[in-house]
C-alpha atoms as a PDB file:
ATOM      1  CA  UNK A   1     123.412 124.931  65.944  1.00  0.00           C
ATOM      2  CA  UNK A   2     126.418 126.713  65.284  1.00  0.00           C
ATOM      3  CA  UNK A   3     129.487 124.257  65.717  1.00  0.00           C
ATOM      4  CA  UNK A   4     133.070 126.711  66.326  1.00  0.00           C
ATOM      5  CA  UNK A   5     135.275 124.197  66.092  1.00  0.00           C
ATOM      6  CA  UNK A   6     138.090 124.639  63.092  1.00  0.00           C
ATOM      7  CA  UNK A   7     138.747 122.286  60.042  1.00  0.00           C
ATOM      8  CA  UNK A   8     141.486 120.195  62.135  1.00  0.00           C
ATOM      9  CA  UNK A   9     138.561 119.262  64.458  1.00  0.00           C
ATOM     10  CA  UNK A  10     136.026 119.024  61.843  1.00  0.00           C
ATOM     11  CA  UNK A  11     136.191 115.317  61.167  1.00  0.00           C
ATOM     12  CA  UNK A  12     135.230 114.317  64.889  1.00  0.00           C
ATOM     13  CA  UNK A  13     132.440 116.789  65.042  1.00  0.00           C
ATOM     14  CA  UNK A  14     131.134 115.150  61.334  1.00  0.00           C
ATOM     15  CA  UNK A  15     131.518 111.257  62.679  1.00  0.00           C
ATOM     16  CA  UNK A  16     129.499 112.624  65.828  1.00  0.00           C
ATOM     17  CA  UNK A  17     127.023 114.481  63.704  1.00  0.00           C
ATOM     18  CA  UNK A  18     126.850 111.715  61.378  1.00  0.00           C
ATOM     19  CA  UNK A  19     126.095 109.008  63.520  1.00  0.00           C
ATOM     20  CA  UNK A  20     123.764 110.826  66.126  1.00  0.00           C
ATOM     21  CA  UNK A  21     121.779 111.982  62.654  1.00  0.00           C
ATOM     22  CA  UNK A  22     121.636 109.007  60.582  1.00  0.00           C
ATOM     23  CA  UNK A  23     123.338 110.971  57.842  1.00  0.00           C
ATOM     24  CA  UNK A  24     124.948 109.191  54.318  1.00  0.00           C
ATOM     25  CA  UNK A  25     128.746 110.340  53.905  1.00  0.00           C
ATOM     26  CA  UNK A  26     127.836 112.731  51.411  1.00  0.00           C
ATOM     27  CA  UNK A  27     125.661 114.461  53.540  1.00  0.00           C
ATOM     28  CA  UNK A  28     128.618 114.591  56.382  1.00  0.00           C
ATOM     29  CA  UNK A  29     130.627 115.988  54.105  1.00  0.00           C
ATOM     30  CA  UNK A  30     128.455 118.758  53.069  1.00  0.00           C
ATOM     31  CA  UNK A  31     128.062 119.202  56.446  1.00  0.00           C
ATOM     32  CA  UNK A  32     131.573 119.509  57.310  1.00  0.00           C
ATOM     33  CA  UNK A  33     131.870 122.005  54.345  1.00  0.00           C
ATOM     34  CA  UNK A  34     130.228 124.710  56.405  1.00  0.00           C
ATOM     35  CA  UNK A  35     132.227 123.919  59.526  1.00  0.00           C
ATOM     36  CA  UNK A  36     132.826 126.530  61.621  1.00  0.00           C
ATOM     37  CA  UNK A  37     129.360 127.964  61.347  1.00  0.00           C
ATOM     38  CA  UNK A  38     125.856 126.742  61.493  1.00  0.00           C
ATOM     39  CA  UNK A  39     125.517 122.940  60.619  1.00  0.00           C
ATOM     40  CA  UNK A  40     121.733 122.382  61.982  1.00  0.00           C
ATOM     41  CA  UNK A  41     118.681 123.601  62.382  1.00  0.00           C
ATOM     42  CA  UNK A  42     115.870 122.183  64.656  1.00  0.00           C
ATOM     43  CA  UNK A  43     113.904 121.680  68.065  1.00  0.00           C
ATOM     44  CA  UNK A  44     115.491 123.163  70.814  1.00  0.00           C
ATOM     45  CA  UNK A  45     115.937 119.604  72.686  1.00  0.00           C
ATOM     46  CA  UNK A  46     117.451 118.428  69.464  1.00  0.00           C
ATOM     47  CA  UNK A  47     119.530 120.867  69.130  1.00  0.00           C
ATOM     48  CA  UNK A  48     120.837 120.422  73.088  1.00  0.00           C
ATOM     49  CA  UNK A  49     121.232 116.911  72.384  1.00  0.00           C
ATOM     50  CA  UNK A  50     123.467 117.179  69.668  1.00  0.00           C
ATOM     51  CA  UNK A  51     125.803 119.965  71.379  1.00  0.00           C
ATOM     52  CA  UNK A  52     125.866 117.484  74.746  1.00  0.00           C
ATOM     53  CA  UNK A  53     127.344 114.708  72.574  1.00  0.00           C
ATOM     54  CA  UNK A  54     130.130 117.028  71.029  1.00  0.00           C
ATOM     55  CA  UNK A  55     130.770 118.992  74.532  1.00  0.00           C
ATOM     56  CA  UNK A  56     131.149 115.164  75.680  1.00  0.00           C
ATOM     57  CA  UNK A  57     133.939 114.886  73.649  1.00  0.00           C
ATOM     58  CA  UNK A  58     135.095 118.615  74.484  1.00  0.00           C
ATOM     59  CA  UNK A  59     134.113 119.900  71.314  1.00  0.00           C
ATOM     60  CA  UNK A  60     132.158 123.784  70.644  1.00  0.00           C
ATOM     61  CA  UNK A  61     129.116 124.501  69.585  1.00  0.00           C
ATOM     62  CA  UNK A  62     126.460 127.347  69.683  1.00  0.00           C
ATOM     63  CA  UNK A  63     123.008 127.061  70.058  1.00  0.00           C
ATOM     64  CA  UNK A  64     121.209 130.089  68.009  1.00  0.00           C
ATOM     65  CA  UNK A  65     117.667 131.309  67.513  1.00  0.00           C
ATOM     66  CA  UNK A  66     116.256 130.691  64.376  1.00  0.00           C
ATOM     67  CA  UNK A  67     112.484 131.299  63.229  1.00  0.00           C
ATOM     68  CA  UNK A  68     110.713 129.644  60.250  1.00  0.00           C
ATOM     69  CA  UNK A  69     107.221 129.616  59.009  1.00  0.00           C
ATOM     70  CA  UNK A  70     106.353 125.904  60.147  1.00  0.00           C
ATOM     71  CA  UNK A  71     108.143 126.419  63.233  1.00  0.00           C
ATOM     72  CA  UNK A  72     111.865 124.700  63.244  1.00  0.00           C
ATOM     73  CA  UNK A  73     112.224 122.275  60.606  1.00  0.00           C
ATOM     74  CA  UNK A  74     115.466 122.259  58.024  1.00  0.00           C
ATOM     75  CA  UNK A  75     116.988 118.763  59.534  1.00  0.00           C
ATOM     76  CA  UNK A  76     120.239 120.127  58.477  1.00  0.00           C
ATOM     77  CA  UNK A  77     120.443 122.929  56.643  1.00  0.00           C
ATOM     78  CA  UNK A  78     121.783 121.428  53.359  1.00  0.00           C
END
């Protein structure tokens, strides 16, 4: 998932991201570190659900196609 939003907005999409994906604060802020760009990697339904709970809050984000060798797995890219 590819979230577009800029660094002012960044902190809302990390305490969304954070809480929908159990993460520790360091791992939110690592996260937020590669705001805008791609911030996760997984299923296709996971990767809907997260972009539903930040376009519920009227935040953007991409959904992009990614391949790996064991399918979709890198939780979040870090």
């Amino acid at each position: 998932m590819i979230v577009l939003e800029k660094k002012q907005r960044a902190t809302v999409v990390t305490k969304i991201l954070r809480e929908a994906m159990s993460l520790s604060l360091a791992e939110a802020m690592k996260l937020k570190k590669k705001m805008p760009g791609s911030v996760f990697i997984g299923t296709k339904s996971e990767t809907n659900r997260l972009k539903q709970l930040l376009a519920a809050e009227g935040l953007k984000a991409e959904i992009g196609r990614s391949v790996t060798t064991m399918g979709v797995v890198d939780r979040i890219g870090l």
